[in-house]
N, C-alpha and C. Protein backbone atom coordinates (compact mmCIF):
# COMPACT_ATOMS: atom_id res chain seq x y z
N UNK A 1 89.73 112.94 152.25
CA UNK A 1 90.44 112.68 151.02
C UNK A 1 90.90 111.23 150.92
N UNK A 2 91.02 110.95 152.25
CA UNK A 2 91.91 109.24 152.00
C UNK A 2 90.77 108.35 151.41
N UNK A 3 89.60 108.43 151.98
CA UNK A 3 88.28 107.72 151.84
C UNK A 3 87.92 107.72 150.31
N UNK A 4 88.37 108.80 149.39
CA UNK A 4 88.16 109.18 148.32
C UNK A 4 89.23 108.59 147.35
N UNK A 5 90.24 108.38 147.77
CA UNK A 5 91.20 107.29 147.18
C UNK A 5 91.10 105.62 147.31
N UNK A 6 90.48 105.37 148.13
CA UNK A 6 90.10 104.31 148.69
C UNK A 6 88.84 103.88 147.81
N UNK A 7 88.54 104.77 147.66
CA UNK A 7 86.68 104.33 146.44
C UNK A 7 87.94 104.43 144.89
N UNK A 8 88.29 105.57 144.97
CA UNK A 8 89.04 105.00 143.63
C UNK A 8 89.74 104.18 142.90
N UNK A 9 90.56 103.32 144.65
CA UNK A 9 90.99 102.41 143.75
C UNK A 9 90.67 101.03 143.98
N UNK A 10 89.30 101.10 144.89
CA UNK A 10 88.28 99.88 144.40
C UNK A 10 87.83 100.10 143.42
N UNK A 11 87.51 100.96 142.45
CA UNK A 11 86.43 101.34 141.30
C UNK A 11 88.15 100.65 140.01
N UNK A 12 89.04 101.40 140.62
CA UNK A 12 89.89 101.00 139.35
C UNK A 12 90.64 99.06 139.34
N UNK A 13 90.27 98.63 140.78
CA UNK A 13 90.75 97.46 140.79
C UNK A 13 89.61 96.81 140.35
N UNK A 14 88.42 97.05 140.11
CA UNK A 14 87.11 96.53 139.29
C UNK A 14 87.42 96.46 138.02
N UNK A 15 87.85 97.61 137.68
CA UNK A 15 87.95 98.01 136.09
C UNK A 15 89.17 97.39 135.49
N UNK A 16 90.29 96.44 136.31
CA UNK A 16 91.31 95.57 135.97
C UNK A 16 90.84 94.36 136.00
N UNK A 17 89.91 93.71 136.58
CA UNK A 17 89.15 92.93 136.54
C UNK A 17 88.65 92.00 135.89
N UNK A 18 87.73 93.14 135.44
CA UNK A 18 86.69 93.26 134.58
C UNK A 18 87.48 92.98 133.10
N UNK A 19 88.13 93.90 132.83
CA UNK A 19 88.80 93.63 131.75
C UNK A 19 89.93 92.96 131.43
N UNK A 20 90.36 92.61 132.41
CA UNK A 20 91.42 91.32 132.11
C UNK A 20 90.61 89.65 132.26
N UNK A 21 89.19 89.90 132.38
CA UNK A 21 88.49 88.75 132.35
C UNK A 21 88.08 89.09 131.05
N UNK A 22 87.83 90.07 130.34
CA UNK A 22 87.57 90.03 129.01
C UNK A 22 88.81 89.71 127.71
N UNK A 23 89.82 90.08 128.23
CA UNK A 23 90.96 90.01 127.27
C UNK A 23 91.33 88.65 127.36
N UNK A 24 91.47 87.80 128.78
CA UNK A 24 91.50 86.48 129.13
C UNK A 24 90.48 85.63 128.26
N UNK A 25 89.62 85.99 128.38
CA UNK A 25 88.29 84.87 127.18
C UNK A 25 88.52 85.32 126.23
N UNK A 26 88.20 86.52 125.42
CA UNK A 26 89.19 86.83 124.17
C UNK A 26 89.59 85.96 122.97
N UNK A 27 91.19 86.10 124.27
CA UNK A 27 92.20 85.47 123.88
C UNK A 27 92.15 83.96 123.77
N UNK A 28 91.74 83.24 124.85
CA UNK A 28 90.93 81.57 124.87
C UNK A 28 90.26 81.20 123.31
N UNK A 29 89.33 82.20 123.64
CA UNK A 29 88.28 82.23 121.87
C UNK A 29 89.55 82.54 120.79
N UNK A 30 90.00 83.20 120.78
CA UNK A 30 91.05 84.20 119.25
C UNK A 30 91.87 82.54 119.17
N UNK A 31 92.07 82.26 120.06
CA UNK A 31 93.14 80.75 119.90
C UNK A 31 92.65 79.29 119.05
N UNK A 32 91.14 79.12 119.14
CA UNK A 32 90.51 77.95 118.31
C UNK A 32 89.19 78.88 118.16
N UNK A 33 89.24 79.87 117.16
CA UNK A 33 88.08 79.95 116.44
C UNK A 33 87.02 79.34 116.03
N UNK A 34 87.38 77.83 115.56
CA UNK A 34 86.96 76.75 114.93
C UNK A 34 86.19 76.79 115.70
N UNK A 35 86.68 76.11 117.13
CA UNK A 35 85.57 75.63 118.14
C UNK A 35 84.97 76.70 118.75
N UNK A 36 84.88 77.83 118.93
CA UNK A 36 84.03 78.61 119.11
C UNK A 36 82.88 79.54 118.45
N UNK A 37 83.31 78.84 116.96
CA UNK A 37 82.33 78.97 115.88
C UNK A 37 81.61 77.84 116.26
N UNK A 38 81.91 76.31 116.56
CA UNK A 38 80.98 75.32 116.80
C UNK A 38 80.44 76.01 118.37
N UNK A 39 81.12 76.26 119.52
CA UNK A 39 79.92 76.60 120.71
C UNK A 39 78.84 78.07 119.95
N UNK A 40 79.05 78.51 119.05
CA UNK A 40 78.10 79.64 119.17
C UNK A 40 76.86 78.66 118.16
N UNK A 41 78.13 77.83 117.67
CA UNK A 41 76.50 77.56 116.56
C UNK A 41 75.66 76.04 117.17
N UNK A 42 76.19 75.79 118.94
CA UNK A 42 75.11 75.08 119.92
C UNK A 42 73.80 75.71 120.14
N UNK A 43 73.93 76.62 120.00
CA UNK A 43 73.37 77.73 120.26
C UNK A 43 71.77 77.16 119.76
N UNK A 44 72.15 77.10 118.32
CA UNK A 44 70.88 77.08 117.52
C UNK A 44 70.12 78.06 117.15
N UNK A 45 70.99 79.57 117.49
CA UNK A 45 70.17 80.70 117.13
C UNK A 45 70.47 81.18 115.74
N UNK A 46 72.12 80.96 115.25
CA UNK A 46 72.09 81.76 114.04
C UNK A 46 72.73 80.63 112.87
N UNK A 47 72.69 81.20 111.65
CA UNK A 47 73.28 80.31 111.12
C UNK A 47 74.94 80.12 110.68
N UNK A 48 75.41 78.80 110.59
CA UNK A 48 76.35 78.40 110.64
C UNK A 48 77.58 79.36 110.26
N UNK A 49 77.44 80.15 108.81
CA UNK A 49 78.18 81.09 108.07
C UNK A 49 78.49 82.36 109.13
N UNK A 50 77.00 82.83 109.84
CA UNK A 50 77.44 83.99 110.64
C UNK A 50 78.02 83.41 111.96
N UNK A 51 77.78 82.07 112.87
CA UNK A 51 78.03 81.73 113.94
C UNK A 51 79.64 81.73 113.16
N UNK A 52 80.36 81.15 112.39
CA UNK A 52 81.65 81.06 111.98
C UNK A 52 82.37 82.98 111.57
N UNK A 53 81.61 83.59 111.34
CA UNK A 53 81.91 85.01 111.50
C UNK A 53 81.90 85.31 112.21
N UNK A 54 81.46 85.50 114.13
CA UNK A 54 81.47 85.77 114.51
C UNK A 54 82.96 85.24 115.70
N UNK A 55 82.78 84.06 115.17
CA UNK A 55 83.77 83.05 116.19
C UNK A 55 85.35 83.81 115.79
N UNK A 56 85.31 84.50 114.29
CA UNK A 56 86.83 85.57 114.21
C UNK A 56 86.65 86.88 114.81
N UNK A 57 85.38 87.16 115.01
CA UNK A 57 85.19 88.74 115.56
C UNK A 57 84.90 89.00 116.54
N UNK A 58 84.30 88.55 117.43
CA UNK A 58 83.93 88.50 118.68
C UNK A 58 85.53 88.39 119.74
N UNK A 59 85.78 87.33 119.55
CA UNK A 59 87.34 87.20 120.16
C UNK A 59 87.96 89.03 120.61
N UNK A 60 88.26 89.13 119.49
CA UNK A 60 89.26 90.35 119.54
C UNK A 60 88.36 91.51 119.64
N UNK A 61 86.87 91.61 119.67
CA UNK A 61 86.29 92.69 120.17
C UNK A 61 86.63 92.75 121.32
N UNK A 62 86.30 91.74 121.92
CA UNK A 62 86.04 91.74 123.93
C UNK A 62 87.21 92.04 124.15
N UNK A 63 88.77 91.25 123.79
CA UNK A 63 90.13 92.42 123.90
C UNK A 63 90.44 93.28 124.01
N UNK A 64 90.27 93.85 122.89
CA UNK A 64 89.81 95.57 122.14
C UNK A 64 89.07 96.42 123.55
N UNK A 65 87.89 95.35 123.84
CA UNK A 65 87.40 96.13 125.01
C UNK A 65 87.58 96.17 126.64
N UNK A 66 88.37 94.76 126.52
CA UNK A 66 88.86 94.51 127.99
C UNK A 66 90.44 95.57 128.03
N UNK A 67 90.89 95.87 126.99
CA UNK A 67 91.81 96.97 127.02
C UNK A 67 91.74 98.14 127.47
N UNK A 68 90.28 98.64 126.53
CA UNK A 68 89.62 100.13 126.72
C UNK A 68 89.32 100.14 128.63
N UNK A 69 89.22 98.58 129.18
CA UNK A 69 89.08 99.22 130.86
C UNK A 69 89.59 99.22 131.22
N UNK A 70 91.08 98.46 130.57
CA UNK A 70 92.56 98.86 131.47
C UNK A 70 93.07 99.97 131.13
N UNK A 71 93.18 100.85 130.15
CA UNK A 71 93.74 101.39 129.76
C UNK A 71 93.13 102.96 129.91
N UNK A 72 91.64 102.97 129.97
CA UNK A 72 91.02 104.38 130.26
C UNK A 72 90.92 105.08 128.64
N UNK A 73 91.54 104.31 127.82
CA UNK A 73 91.02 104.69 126.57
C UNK A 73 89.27 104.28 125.95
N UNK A 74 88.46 105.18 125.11
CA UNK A 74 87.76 104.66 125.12
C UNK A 74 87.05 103.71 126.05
N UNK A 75 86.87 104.21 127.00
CA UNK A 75 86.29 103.47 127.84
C UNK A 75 84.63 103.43 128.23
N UNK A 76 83.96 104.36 128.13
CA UNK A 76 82.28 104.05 128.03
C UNK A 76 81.97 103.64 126.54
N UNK A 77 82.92 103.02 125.43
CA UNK A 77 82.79 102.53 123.96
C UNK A 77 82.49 101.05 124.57
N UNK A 78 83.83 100.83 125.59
CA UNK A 78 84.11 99.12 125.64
C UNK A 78 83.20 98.89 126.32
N UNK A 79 83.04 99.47 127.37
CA UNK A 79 82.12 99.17 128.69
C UNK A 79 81.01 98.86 127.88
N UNK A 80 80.33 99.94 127.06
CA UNK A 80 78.68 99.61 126.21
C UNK A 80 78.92 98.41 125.65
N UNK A 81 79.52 97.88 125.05
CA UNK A 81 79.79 97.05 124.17
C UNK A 81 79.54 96.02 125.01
N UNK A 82 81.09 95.58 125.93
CA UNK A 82 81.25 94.75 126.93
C UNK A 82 79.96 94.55 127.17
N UNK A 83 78.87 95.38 127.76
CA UNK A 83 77.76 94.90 128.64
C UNK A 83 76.65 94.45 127.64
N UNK A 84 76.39 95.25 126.75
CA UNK A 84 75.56 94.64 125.71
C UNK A 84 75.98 92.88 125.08
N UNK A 85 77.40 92.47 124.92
CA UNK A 85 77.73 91.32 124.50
C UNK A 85 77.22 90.30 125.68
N UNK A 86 77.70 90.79 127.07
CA UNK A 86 77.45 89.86 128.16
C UNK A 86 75.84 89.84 128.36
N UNK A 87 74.92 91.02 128.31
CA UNK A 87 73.50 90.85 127.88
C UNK A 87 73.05 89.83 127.04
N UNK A 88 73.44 89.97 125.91
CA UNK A 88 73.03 88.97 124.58
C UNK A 88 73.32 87.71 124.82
N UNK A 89 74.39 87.69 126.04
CA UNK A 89 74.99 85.92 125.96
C UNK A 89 74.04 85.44 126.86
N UNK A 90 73.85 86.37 127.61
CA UNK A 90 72.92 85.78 129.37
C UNK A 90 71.55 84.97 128.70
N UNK A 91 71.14 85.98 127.74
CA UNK A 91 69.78 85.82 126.67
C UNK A 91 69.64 84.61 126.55
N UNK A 92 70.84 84.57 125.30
CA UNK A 92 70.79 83.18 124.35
C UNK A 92 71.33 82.12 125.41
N UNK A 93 71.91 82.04 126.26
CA UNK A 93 72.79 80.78 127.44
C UNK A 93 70.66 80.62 127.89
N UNK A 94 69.98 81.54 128.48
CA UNK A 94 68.61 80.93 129.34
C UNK A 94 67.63 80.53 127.96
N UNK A 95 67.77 81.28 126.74
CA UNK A 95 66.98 80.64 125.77
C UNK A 95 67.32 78.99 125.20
N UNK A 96 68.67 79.37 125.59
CA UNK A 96 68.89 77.78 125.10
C UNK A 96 68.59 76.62 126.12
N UNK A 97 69.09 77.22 127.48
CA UNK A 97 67.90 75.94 128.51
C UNK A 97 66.59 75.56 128.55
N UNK A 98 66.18 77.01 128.10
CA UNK A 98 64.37 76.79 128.04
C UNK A 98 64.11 76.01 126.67
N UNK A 99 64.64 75.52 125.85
CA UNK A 99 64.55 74.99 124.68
C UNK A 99 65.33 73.62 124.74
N UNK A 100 65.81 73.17 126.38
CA UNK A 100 66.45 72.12 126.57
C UNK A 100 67.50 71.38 126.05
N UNK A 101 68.44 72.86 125.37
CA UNK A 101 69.83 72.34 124.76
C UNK A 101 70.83 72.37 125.78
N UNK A 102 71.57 71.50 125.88
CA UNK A 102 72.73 71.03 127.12
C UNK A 102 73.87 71.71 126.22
N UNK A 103 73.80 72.48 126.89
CA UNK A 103 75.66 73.31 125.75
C UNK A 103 76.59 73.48 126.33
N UNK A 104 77.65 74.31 126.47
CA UNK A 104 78.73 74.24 127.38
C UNK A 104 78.80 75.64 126.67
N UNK A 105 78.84 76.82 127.59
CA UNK A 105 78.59 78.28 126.70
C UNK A 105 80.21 78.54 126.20
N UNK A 106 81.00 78.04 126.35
CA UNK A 106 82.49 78.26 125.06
C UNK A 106 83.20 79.90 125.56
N UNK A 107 82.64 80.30 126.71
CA UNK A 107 83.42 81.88 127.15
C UNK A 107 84.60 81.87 127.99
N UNK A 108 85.25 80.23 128.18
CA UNK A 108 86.00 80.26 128.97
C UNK A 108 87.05 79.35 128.09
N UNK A 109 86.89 78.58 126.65
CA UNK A 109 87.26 77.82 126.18
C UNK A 109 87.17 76.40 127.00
N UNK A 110 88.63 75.25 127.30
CA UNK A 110 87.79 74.20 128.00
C UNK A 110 87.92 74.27 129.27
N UNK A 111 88.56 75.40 130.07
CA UNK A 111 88.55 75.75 131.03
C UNK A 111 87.02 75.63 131.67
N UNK A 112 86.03 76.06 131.35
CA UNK A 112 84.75 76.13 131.54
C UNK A 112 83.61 75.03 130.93
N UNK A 113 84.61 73.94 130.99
CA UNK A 113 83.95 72.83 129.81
C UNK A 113 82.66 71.98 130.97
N UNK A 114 83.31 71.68 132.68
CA UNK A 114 82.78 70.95 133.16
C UNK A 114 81.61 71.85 134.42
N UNK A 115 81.65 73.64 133.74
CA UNK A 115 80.95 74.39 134.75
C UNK A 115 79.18 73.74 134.14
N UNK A 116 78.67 73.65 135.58
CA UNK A 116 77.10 73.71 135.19
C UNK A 116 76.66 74.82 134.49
N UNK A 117 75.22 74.73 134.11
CA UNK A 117 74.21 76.18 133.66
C UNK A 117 74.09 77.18 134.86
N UNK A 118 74.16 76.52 136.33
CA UNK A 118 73.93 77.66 136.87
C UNK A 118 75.32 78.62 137.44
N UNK A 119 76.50 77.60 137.52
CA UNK A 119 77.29 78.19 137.69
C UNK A 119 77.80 79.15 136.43
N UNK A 120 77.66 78.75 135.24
CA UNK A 120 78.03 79.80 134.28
C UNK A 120 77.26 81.05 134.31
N UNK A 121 75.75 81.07 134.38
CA UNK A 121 74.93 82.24 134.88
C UNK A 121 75.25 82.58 135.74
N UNK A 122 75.73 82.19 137.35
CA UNK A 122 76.20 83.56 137.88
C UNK A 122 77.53 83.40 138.27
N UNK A 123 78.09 83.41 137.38
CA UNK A 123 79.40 84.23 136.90
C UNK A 123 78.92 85.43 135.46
N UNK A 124 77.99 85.00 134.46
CA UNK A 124 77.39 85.79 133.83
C UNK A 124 77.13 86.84 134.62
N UNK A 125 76.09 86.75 135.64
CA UNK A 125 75.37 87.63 136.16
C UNK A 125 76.28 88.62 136.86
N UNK A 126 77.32 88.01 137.70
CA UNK A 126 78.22 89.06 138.37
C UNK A 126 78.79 89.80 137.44
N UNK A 127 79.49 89.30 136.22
CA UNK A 127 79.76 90.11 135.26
C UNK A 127 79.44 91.36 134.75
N UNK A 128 78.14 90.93 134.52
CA UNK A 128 76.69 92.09 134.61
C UNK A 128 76.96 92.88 135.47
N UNK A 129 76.94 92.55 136.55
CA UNK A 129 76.53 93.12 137.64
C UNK A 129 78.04 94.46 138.23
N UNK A 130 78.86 94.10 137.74
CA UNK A 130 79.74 94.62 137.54
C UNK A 130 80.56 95.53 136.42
N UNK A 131 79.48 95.47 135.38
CA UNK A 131 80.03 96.36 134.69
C UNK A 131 78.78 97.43 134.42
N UNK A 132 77.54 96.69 134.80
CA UNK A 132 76.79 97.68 135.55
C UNK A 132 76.93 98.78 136.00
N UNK A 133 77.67 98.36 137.10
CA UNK A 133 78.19 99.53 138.18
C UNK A 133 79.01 100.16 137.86
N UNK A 134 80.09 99.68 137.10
CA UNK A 134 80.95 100.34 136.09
C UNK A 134 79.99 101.79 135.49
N UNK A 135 79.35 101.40 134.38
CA UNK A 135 78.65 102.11 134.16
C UNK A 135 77.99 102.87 134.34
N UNK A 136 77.08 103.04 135.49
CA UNK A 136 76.27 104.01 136.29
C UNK A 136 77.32 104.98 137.14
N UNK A 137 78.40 104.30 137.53
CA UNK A 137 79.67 105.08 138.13
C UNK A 137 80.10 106.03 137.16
N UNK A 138 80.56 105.93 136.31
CA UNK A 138 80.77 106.50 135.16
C UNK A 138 79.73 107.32 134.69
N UNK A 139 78.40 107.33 134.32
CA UNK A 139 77.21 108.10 134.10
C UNK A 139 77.13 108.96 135.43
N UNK A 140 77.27 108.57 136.81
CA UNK A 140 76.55 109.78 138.09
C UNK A 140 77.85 110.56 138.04
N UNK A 141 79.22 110.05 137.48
CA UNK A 141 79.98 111.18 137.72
C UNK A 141 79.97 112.39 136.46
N UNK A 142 79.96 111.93 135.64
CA UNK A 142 79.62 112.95 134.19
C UNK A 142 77.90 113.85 134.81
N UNK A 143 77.31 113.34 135.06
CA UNK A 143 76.03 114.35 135.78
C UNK A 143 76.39 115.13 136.44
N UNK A 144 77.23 114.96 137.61
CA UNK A 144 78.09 115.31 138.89
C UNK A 144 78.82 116.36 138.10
N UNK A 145 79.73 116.33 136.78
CA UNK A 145 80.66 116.93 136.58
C UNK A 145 79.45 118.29 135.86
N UNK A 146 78.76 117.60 134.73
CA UNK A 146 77.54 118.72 134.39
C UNK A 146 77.30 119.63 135.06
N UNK A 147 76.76 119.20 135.78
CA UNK A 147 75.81 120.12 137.08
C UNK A 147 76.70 121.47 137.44
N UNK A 148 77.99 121.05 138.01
CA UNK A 148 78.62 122.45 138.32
C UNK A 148 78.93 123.35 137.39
């Protein structure tokens, strides 16, 4: 039983983590919109009107969802979300090197102003990689719970 508390509350000190690194950038972004309407629209993927729509909505999604993992509310909503957003960024952050734009990916505000490309990818990647596991943790135990 102790061993079984011990996985739980590595799995739940992940899931504080995780989402207080999301509510933390967030909040960075929710604070100068402006400029995080200009890092999305470094990008060069979308245009200016939606990169500036997104720079008000995006913010307070990842909140919204770095909440849902503190909080156990809604929580395989945020997690999907969460991982699909950090997917899409990993995307567009390697499409934009392969297209030889020098950007500064804007997920940390200027905290993250002087990180390289590779250090921002793997911090991306652990991200991933961690809510990943989130996820599949969450999916083998709902199977687990099925089954009986």
């Amino acid at each position: 039983m102790a061993q079984v508390a011990k996985v739980k509350f590595v799995w739940r000190i992940v899931d504080l983590v995780v989402g207080g690194i999301f509510i933390y950038a967030g909040a960075i972004k929710a604070l100068d919109p402006i400029r995080f309407a200009s890092d999305i629209d470094n990008y060069k993927i979308l245009p200016w009107m939606i990169a500036a729509g997104l720079a008000f909505y995006l913010p307070w999604l990842e909140i919204l969802c770095g909440l849902a993992l503190i909080s156990r509310r809604l929580y395989l909503g945020g997690l999907s979300i969460l991982t699909a957003l950090t997917s899409v960024f990993i995307l567009a952050a390697v499409a934009a090197k392969i297209r030889g734009l020098d950007i500064t990916c804007g997920c940390f505000g200027h905290a993250s102003k002087s990180w390289n490309f590779s250090g921002h990818l793997a911090l991306d990647l652990a991200i991933l990689a961690a809510l990943l596991a989130l996820y599949f943790k969450v999916a083998s135990g709902n199977r687990l719970r099925n089954a009986v």
